[in-house]
Protein backbone atom coordinates (compact mmCIF):
# COMPACT_ATOMS: atom_id res chain seq x y z
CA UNK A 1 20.45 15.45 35.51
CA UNK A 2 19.54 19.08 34.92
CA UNK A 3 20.04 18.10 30.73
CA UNK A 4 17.21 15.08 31.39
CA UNK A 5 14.88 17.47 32.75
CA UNK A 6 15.47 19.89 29.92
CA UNK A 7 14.55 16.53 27.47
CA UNK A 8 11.14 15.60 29.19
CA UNK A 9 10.30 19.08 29.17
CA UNK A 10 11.31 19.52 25.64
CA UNK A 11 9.46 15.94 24.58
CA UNK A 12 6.38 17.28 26.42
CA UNK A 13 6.11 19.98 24.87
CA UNK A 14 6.67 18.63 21.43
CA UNK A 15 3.76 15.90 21.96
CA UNK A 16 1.56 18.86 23.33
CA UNK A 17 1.73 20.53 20.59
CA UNK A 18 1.50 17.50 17.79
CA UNK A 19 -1.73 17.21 19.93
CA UNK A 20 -3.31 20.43 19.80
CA UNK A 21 -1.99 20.54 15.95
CA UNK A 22 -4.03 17.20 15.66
CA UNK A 23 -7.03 18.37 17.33
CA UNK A 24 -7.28 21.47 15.21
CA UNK A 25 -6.91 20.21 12.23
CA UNK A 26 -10.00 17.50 12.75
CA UNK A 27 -12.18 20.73 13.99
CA UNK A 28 -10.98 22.64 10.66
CA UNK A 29 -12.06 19.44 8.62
CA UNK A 30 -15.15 19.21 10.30
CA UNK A 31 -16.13 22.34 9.72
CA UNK A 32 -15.39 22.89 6.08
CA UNK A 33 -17.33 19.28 6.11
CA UNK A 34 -20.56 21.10 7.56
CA UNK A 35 -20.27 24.27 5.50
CA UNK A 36 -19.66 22.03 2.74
CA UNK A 37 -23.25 20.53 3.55
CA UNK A 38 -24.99 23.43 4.04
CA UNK A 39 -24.79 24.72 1.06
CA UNK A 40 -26.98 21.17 -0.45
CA UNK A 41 -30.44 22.09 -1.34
CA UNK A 42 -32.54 18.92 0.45
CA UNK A 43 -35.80 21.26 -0.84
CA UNK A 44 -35.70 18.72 -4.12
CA UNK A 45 -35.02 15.06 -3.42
CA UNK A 46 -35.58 11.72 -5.43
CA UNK A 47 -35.45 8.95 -2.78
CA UNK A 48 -33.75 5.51 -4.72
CA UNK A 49 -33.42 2.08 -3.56
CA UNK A 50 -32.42 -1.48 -5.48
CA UNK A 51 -35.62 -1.66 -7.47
CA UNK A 52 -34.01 1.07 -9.09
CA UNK A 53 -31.44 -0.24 -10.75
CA UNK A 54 -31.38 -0.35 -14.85
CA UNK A 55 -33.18 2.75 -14.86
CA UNK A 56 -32.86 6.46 -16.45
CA UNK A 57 -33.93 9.09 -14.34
CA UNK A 58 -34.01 13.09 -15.53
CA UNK A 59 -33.32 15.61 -12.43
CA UNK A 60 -32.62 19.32 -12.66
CA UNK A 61 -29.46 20.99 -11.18
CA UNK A 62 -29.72 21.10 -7.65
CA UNK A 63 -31.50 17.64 -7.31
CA UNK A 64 -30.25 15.31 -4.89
CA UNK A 65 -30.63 11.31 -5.57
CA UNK A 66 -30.25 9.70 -2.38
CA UNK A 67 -29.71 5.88 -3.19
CA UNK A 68 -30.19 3.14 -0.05
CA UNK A 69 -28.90 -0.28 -0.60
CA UNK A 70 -28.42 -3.03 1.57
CA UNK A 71 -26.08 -6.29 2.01
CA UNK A 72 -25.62 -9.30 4.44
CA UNK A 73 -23.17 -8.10 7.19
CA UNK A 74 -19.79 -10.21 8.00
CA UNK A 75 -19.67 -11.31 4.58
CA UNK A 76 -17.19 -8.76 3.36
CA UNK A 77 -18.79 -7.72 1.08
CA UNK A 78 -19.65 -4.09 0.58
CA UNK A 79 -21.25 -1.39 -1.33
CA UNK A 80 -18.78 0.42 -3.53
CA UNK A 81 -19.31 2.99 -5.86
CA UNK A 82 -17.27 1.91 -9.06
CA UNK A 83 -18.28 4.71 -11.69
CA UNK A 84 -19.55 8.25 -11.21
CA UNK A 85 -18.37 11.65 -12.90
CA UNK A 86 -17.87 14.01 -10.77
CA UNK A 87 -18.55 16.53 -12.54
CA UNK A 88 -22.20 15.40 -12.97
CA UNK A 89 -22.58 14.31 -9.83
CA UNK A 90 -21.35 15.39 -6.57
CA UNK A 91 -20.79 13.26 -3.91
CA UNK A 92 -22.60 14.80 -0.75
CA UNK A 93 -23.29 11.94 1.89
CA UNK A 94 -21.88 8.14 2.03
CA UNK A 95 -22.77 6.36 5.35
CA UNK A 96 -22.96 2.33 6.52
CA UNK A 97 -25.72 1.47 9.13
CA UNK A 98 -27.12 -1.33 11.20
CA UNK A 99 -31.20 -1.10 10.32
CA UNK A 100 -31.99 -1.45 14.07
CA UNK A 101 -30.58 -3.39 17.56
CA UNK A 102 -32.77 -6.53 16.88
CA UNK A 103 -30.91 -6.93 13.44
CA UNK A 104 -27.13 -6.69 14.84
CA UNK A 105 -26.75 -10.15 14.46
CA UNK A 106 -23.94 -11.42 12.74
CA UNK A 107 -24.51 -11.34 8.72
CA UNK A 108 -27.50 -9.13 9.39
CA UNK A 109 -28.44 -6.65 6.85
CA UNK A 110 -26.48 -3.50 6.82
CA UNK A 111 -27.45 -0.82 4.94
CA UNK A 112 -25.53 1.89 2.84
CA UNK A 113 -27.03 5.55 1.58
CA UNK A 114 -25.73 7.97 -0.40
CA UNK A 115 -26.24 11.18 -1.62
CA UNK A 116 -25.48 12.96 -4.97
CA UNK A 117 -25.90 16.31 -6.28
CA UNK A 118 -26.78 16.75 -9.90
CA UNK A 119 -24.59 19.64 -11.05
CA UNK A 120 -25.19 20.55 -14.50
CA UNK A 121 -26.68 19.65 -17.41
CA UNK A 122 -25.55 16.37 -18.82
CA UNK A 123 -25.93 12.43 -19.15
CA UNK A 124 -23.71 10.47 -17.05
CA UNK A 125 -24.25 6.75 -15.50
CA UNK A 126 -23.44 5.92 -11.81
CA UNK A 127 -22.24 2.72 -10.77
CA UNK A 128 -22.43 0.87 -7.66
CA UNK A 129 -20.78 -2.85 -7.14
CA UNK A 130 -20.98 -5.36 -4.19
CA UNK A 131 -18.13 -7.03 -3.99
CA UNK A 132 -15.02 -7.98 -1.38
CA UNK A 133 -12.11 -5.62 -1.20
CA UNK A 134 -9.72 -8.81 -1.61
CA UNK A 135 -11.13 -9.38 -4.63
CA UNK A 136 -12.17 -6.35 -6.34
CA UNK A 137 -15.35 -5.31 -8.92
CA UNK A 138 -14.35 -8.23 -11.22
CA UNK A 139 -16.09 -10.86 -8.93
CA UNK A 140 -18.73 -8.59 -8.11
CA UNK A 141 -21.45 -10.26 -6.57
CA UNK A 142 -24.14 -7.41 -7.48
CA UNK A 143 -24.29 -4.05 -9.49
CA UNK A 144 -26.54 -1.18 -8.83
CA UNK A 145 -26.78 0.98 -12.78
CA UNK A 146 -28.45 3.73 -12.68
CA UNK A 147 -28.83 6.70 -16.10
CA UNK A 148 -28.92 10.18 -15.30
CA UNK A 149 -30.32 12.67 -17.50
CA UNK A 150 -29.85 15.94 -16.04
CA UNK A 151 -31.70 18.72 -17.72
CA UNK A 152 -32.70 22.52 -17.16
């Protein structure tokens, strides 16, 4: 009996402490997440949406290109971005949102925004594809091109 107490206590205190080390690490993601953020200058912005698409835009280091698209929810399709170098262009935000309560419907619009950082100086395209996981950018069912120029 006494060697079945010692085994809760020991189990306890294993799952306490995969807990805490769980809980930790989120906070330590989170917050190199928000320093990571901090750091983006929102001083200089170019606001994008669909219309955009085909284009060549210049920017300066430092600009960010925040890019809002929108597709029919439960369809599965989705937003995807399919070509981007990194070294360009720096990821900062990617977020999916319902416009507003009247429009949760089902196969309402849902909306998805980005946000890149132009890095340095360079030409580089970015690539976004609607298209269902299941069946991949092949059978895409939309593609959002966009040219970036950016220059000092």
């Amino acid at each position: 009996m006494e060697k079945l107490v010692r085994n809760k206590a020991r189990h306890r205190l294993i799952l306490l402490s995969s807990l805490l080390l769980l809980f930790l690490s989120g906070c330590i993601a989170n917050t190199a997440e928000t320093a990571a953020d901090s750091r983006i200058n929102y001083d200089n912005v170019m606001k994008l949406n669909k219309q955009d698409s085909g284009k060549t835009i210049t920017v300066r280091p430092g600009t960010v290109i925040e890019l809002e698209l929108s597709a029919a929810g439960g369809t599965g399709y989705a937003w995807i971005v399919t070509r981007i170098d990194k070294n360009l262009l720096m990821p900062v935000t990617d977020e999916t949102a319902v416009p507003s309560a009247k429009e949760k419907s089902i196969g309402g619009p849902v909306l998805y925004n980005w946000s890149f950082q132009a890095i340095k100086k360079g030409v580089t395209d970015l690539e976004i594809s609607l298209f269902r996981s299941w069946e991949g950018p092949a059978r895409s069912a939309g593609i959002f091109r966009l040219g970036v120029r950016i220059d000092e």
